[in-house]
C-alpha atoms as a PDB file:
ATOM      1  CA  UNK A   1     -30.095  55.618 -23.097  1.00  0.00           C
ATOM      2  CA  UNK A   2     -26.582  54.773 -22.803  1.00  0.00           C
ATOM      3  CA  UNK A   3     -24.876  55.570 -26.275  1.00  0.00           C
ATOM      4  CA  UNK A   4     -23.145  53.054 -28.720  1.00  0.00           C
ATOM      5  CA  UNK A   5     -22.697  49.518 -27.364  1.00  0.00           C
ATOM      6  CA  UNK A   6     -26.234  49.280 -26.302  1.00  0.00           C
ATOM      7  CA  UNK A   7     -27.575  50.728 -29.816  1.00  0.00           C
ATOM      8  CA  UNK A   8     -25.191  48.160 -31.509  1.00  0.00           C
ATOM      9  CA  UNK A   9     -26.898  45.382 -29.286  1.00  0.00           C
ATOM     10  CA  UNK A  10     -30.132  46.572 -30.337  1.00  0.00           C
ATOM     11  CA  UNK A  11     -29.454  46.871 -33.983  1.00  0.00           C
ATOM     12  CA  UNK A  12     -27.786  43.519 -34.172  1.00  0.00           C
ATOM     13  CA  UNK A  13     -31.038  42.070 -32.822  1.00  0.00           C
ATOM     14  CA  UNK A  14     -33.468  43.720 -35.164  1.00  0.00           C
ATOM     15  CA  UNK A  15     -31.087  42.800 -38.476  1.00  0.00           C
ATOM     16  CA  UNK A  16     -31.605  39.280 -37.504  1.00  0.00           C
ATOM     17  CA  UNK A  17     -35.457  40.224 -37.026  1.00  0.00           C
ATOM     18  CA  UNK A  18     -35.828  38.633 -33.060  1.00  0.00           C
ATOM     19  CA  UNK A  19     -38.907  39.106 -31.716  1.00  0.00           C
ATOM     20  CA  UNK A  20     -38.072  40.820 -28.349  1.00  0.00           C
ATOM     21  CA  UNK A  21     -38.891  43.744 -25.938  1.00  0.00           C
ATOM     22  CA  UNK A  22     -36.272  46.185 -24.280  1.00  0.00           C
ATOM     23  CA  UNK A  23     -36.615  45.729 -19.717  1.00  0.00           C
ATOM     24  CA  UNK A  24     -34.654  46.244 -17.315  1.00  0.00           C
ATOM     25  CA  UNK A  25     -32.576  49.820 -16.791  1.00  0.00           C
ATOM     26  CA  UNK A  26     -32.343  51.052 -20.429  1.00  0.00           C
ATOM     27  CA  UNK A  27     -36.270  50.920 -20.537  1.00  0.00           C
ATOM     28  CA  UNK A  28     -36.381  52.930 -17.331  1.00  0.00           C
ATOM     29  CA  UNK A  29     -34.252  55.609 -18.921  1.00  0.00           C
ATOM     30  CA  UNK A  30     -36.727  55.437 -22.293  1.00  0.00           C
ATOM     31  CA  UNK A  31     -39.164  56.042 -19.435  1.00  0.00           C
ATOM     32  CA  UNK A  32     -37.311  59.224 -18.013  1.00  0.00           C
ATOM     33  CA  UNK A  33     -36.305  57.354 -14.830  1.00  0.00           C
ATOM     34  CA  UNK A  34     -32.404  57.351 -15.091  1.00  0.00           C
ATOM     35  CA  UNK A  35     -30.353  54.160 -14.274  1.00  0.00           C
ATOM     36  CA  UNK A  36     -26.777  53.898 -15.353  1.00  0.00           C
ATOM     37  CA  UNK A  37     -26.280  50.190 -17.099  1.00  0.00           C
ATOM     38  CA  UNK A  38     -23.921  48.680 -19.403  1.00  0.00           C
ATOM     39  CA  UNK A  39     -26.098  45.361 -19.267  1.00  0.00           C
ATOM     40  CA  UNK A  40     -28.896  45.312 -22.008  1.00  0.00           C
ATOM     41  CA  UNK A  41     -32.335  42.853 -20.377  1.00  0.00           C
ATOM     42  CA  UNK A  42     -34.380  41.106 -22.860  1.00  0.00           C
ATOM     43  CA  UNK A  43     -37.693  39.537 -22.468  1.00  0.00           C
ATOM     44  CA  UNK A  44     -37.855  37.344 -25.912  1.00  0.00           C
ATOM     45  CA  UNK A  45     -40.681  35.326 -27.422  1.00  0.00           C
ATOM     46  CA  UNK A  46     -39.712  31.461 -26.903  1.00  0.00           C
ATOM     47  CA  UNK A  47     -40.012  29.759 -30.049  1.00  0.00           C
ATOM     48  CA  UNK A  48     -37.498  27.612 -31.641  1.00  0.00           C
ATOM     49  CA  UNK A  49     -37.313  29.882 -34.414  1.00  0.00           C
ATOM     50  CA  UNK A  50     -36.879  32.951 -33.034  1.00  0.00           C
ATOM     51  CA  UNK A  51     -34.262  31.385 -30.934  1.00  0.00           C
ATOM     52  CA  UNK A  52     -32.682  30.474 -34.017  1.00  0.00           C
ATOM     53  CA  UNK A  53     -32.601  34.089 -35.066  1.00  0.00           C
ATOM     54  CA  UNK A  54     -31.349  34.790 -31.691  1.00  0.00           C
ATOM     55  CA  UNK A  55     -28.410  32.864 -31.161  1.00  0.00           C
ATOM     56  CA  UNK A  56     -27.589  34.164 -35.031  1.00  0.00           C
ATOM     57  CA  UNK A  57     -27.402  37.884 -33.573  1.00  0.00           C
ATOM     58  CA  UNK A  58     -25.553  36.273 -30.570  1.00  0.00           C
ATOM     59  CA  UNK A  59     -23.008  34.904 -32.980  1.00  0.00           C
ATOM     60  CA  UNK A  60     -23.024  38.363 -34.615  1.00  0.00           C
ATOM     61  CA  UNK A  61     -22.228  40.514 -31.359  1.00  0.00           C
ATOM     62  CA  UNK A  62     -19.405  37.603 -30.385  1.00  0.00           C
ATOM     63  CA  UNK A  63     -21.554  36.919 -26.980  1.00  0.00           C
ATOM     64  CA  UNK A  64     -20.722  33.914 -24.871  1.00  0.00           C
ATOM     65  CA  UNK A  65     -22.424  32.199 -21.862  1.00  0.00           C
ATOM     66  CA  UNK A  66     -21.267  32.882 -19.083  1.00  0.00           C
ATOM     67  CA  UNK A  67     -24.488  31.242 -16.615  1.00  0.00           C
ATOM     68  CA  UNK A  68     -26.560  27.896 -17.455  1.00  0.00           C
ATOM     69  CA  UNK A  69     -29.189  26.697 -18.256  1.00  0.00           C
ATOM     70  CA  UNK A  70     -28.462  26.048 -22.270  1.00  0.00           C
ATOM     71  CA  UNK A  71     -30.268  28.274 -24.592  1.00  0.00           C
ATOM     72  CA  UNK A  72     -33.405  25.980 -24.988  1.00  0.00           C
ATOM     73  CA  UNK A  73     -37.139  27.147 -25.424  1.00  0.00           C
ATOM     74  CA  UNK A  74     -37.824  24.590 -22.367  1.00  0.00           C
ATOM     75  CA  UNK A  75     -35.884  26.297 -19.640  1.00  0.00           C
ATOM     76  CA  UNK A  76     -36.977  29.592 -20.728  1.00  0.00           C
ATOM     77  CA  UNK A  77     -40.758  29.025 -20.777  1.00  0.00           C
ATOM     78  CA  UNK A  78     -40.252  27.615 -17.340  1.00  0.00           C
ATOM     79  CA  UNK A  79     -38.701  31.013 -16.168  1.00  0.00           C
ATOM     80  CA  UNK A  80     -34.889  30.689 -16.663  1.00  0.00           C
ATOM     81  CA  UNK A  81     -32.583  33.335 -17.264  1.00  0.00           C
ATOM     82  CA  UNK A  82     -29.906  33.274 -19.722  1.00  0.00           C
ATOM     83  CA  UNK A  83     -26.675  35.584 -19.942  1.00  0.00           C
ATOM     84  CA  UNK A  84     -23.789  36.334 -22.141  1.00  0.00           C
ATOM     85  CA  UNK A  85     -20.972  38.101 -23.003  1.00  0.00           C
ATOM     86  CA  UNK A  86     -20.582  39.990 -25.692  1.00  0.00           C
ATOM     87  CA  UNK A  87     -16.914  40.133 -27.467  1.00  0.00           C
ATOM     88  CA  UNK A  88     -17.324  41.921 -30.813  1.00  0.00           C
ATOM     89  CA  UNK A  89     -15.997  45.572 -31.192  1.00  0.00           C
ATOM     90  CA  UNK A  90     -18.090  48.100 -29.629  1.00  0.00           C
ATOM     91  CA  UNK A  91     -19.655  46.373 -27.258  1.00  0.00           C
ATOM     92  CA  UNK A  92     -16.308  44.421 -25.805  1.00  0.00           C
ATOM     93  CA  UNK A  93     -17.651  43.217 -22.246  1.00  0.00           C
ATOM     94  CA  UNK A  94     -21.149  44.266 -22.100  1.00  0.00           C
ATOM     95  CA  UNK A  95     -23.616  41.667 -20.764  1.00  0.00           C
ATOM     96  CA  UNK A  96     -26.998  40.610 -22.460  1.00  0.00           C
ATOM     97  CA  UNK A  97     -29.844  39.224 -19.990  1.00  0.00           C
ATOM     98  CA  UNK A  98     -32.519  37.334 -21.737  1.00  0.00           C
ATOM     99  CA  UNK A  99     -36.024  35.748 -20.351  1.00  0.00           C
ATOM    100  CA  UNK A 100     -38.939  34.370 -21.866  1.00  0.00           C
ATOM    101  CA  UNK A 101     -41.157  35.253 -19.294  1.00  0.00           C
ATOM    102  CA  UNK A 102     -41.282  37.933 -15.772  1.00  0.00           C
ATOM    103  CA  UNK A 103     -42.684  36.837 -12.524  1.00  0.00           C
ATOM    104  CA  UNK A 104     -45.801  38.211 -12.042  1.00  0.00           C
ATOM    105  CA  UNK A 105     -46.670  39.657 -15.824  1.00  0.00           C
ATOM    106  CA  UNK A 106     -48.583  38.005 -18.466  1.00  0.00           C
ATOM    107  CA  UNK A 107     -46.887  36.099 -21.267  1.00  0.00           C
ATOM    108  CA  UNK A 108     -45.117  37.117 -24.001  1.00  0.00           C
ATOM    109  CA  UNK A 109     -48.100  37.958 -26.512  1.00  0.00           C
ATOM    110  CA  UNK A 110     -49.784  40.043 -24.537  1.00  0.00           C
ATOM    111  CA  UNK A 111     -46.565  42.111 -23.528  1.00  0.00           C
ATOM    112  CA  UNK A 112     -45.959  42.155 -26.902  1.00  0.00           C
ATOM    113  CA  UNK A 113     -49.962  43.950 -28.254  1.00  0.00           C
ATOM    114  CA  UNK A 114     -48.998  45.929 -25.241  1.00  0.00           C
ATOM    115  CA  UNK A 115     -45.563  47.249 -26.237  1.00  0.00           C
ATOM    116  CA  UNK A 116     -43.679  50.679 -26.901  1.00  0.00           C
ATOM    117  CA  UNK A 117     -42.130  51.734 -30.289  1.00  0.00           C
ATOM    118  CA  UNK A 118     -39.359  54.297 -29.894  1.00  0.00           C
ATOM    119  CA  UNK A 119     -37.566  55.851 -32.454  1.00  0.00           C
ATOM    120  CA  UNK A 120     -33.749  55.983 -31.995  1.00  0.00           C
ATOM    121  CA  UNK A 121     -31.980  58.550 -33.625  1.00  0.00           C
ATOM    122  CA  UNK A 122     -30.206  57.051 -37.063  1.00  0.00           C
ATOM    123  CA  UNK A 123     -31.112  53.657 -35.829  1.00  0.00           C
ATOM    124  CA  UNK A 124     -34.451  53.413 -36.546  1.00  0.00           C
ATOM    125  CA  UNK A 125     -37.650  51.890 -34.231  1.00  0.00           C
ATOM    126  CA  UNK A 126     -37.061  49.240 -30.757  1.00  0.00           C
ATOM    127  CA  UNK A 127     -39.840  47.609 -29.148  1.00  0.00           C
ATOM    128  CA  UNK A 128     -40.040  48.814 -25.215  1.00  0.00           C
ATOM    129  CA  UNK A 129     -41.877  47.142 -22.523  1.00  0.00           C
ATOM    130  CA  UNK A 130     -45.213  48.932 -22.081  1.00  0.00           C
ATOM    131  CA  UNK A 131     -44.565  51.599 -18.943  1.00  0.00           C
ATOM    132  CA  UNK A 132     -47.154  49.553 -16.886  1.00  0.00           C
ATOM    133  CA  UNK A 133     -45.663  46.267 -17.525  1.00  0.00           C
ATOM    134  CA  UNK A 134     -42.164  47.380 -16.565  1.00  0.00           C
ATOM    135  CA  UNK A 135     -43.290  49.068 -12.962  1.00  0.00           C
ATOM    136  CA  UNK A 136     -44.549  45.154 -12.762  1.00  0.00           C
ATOM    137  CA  UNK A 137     -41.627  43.530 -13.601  1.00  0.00           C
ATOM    138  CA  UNK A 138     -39.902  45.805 -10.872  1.00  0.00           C
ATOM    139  CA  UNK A 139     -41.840  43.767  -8.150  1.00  0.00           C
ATOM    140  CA  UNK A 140     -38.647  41.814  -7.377  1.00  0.00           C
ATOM    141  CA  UNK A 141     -36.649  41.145  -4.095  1.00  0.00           C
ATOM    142  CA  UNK A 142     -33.662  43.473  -4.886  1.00  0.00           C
ATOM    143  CA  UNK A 143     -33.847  46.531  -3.495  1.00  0.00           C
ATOM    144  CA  UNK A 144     -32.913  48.745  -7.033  1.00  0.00           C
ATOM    145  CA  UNK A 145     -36.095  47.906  -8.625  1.00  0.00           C
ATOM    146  CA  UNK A 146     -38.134  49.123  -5.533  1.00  0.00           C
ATOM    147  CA  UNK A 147     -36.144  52.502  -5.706  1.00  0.00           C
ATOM    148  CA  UNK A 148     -36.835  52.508  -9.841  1.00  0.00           C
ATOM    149  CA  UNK A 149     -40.232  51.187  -9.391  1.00  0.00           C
ATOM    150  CA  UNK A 150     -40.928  53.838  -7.150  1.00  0.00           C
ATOM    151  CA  UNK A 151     -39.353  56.768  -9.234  1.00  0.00           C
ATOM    152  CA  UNK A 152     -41.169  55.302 -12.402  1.00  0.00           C
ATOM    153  CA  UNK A 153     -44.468  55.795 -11.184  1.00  0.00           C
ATOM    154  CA  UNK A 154     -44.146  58.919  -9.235  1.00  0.00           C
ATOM    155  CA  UNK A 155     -42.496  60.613 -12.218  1.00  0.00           C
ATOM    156  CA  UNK A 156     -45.735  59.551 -14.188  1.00  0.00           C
ATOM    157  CA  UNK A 157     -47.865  61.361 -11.668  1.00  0.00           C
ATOM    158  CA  UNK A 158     -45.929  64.629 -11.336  1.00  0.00           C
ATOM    159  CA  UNK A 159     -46.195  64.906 -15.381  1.00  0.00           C
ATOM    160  CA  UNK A 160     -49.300  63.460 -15.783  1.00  0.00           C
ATOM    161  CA  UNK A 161     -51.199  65.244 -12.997  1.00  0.00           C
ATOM    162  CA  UNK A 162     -53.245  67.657 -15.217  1.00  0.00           C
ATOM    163  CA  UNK A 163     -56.264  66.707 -16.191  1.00  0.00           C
ATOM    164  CA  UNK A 164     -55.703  62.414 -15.491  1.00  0.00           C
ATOM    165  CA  UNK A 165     -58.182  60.450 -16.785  1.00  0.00           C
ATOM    166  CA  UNK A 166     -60.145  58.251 -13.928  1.00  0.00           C
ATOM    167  CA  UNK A 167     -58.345  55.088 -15.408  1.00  0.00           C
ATOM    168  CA  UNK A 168     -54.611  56.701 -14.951  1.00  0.00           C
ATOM    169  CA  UNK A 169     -55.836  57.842 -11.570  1.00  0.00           C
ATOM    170  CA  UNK A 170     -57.240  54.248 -10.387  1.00  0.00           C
ATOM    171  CA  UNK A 171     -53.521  52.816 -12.331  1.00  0.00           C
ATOM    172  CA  UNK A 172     -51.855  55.324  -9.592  1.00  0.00           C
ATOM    173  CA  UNK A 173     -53.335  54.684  -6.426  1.00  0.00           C
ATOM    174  CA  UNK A 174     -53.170  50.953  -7.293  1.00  0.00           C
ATOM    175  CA  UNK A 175     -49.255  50.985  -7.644  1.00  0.00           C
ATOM    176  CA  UNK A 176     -47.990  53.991  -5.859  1.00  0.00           C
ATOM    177  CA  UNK A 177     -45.373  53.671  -3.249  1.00  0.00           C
ATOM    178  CA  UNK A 178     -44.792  57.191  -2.090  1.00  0.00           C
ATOM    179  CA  UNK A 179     -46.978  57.734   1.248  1.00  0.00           C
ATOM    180  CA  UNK A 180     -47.270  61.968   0.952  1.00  0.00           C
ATOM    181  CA  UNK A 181     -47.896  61.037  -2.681  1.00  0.00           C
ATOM    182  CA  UNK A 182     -51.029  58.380  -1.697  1.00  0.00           C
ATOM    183  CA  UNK A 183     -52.600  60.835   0.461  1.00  0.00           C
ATOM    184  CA  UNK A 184     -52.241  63.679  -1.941  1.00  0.00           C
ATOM    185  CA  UNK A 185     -53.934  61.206  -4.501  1.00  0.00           C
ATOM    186  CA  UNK A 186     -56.775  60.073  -2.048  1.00  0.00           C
ATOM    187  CA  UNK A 187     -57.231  63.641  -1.184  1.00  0.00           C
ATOM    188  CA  UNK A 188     -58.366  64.734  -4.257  1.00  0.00           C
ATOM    189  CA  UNK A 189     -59.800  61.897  -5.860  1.00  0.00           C
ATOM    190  CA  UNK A 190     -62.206  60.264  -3.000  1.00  0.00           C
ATOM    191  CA  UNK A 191     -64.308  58.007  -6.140  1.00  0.00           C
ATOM    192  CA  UNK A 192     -61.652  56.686  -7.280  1.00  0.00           C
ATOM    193  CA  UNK A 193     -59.755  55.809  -4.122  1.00  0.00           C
ATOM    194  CA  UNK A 194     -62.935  54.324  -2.370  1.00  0.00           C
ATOM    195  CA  UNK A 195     -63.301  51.754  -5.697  1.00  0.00           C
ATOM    196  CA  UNK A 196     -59.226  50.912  -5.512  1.00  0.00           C
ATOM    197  CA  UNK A 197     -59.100  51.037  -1.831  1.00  0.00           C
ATOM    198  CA  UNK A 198     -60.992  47.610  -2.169  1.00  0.00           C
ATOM    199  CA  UNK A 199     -58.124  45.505  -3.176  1.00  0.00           C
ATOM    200  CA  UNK A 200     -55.873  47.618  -1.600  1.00  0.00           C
ATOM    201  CA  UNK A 201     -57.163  48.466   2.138  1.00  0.00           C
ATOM    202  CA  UNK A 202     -53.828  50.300   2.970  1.00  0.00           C
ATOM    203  CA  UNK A 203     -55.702  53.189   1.336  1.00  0.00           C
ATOM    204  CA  UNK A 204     -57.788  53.426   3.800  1.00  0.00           C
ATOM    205  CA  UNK A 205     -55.025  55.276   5.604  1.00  0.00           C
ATOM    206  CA  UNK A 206     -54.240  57.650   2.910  1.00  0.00           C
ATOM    207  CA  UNK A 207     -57.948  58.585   3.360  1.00  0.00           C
ATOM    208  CA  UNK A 208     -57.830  59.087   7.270  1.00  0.00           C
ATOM    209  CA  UNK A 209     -54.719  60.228   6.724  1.00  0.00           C
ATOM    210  CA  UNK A 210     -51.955  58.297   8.922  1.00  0.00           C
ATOM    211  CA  UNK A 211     -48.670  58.687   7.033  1.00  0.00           C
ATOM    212  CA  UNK A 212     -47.336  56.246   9.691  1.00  0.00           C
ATOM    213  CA  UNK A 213     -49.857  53.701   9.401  1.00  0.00           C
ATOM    214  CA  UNK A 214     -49.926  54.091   5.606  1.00  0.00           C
ATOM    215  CA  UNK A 215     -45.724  54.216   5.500  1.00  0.00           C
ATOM    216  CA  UNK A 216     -45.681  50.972   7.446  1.00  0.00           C
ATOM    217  CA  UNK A 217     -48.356  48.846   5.094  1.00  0.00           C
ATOM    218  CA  UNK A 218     -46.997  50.060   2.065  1.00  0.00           C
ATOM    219  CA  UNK A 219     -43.610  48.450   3.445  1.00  0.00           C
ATOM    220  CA  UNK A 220     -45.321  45.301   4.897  1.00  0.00           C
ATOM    221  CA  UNK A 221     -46.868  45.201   1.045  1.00  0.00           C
ATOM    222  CA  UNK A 222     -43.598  45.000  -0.359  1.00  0.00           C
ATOM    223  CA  UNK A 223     -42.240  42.342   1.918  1.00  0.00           C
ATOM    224  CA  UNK A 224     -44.568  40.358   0.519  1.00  0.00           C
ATOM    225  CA  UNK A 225     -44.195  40.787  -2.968  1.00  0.00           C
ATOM    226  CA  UNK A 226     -39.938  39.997  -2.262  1.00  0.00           C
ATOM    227  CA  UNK A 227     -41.151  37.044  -0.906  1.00  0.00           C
ATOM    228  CA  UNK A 228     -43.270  36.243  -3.637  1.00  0.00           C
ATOM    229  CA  UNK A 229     -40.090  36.683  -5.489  1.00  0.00           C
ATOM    230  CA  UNK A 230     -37.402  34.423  -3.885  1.00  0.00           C
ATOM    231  CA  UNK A 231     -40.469  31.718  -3.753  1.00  0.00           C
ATOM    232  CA  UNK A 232     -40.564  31.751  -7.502  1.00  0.00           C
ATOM    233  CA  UNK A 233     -36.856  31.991  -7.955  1.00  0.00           C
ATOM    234  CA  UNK A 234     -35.613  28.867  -5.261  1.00  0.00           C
ATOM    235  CA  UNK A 235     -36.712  26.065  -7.385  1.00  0.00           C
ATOM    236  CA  UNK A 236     -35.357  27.450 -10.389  1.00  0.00           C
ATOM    237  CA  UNK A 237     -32.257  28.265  -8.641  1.00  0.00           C
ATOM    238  CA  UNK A 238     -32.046  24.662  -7.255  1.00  0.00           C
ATOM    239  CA  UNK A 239     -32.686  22.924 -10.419  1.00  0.00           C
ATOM    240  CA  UNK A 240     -29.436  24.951 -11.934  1.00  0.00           C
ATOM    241  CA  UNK A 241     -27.574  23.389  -9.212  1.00  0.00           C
ATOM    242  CA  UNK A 242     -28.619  20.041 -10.332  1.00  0.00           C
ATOM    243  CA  UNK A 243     -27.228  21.161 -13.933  1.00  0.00           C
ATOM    244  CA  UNK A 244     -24.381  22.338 -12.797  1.00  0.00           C
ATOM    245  CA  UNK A 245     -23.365  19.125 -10.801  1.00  0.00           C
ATOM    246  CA  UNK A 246     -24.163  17.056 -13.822  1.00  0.00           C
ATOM    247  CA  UNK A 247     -21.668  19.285 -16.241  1.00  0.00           C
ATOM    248  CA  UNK A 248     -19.536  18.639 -13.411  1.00  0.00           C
ATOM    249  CA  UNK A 249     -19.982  14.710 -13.687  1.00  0.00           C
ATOM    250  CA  UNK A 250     -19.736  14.852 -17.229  1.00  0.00           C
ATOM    251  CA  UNK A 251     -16.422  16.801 -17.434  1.00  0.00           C
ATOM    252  CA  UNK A 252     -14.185  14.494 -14.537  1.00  0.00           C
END
């Protein structure tokens, strides 16, 4: 994890007891999958309480908006983002990303049952994004989380491949993106792969084997999941255009 700034964020947050899990890069380096970021992503339980306690630490760390929509529970149980800018020493310019909810992962609670505690160092415990949850919430329409997602879950198989248990096996071929990887998997562990290969028929190549065929669904599977992506993003991205006309309004 990147040293300092983020540690301060992460303190500041747990003094003023927010109820909130770690995403974004600096869980995928907790994972072992490196990604340089300054930016600290939040996924934060929406209450107006614990938004209290939030905008408390924001207060704290000197952060400023710098996006809309305001800081309301509303917007952020309907899947708005919300950024700032923090200003205090020590973490001068570093950006915090918060979201009550991720497209395509259960609420809040149940990321929450499902979460990591990691012990930092001289700083104590933070609450991490289950590993499984976070290779979800990498199903997005930028290409950086497919190259992360990716490396997440076929680091998990290289140091988990002795001895897996039949429900990290099933977990594998469900959300594995590497073709050589697929095959490898199918190869070995036919019971499995017949019972996934059900919702996922792409398998069926990895059991023939075709790398080509396989290569090309696995691509035509992601397509689908970006769209999936900029479907659930347009509306909200329209209705902060109607916000931002209306400040605009406001302000002549």
């Amino acid at each position: 994890m990147t040293p300092n700034p983020i540690l301060k964020v992460l303190s500041t947050l747990k003094d003023y007891r927010v109820k909130c899990l770690l995403i974004g890069g600096q869980a995928c380096i907790i994972y072992g999958a490196a990604e340089f970021s300054r930016d600290s992503d939040f996924v934060i339980l929406a209450t107006h309480k614990n938004l209290e306690r939030l905008q408390k630490a924001l207060k704290c760390l000197r952060a400023k908006s710098i996006y809309f929509p305001p800081l309301e529970t509303n917007y952020l149980k309907r899947g708005h983002a919300r950024h700032f800018r923090c200003g205090a020493q020590g973490v001068e310019g570093l950006r915090i990303d918060v979201l009550a909810k991720l497209r395509g992962c259960e609420e809040f609670d149940k990321l929450w049952l499902r979460r990591k505690r990691v012990r930092i160092k001289d700083n104590g415990s933070i609450d991490v994004i289950s590993f499984r949850d976070l290779v979800q919430s990498k199903k997005t329409q930028r290409d950086k989380d497919w190259l992360m997602l990716k490396r997440l879950v076929d680091n998990d198989i290289v140091l988990n491949k002795t001895d897996p248990k039949s429900e990290q096996i099933k977990w594998w071929l469900r959300e594995c993106r590497n073709a050589e990887l697929l095959i490898e998997l199918a190869g070995k562990y036919h019971k499995e792969t017949e019972t996934v290969s059900i919702n996922r028929p792409l398998l069926f190549f990895a059991i023939r084997p075709d790398k080509q065929k396989l290569s090309f669904e696995l691509q035509k599977e992601e397509t689908n999941e970006r769209q999936k992506d900029i479907e659930y993003w347009n509306p909200l991205k329209k209705e902060l255009e109607v916000l931002r006309h209306e400040k605009g309004i406001q302000e002549l």
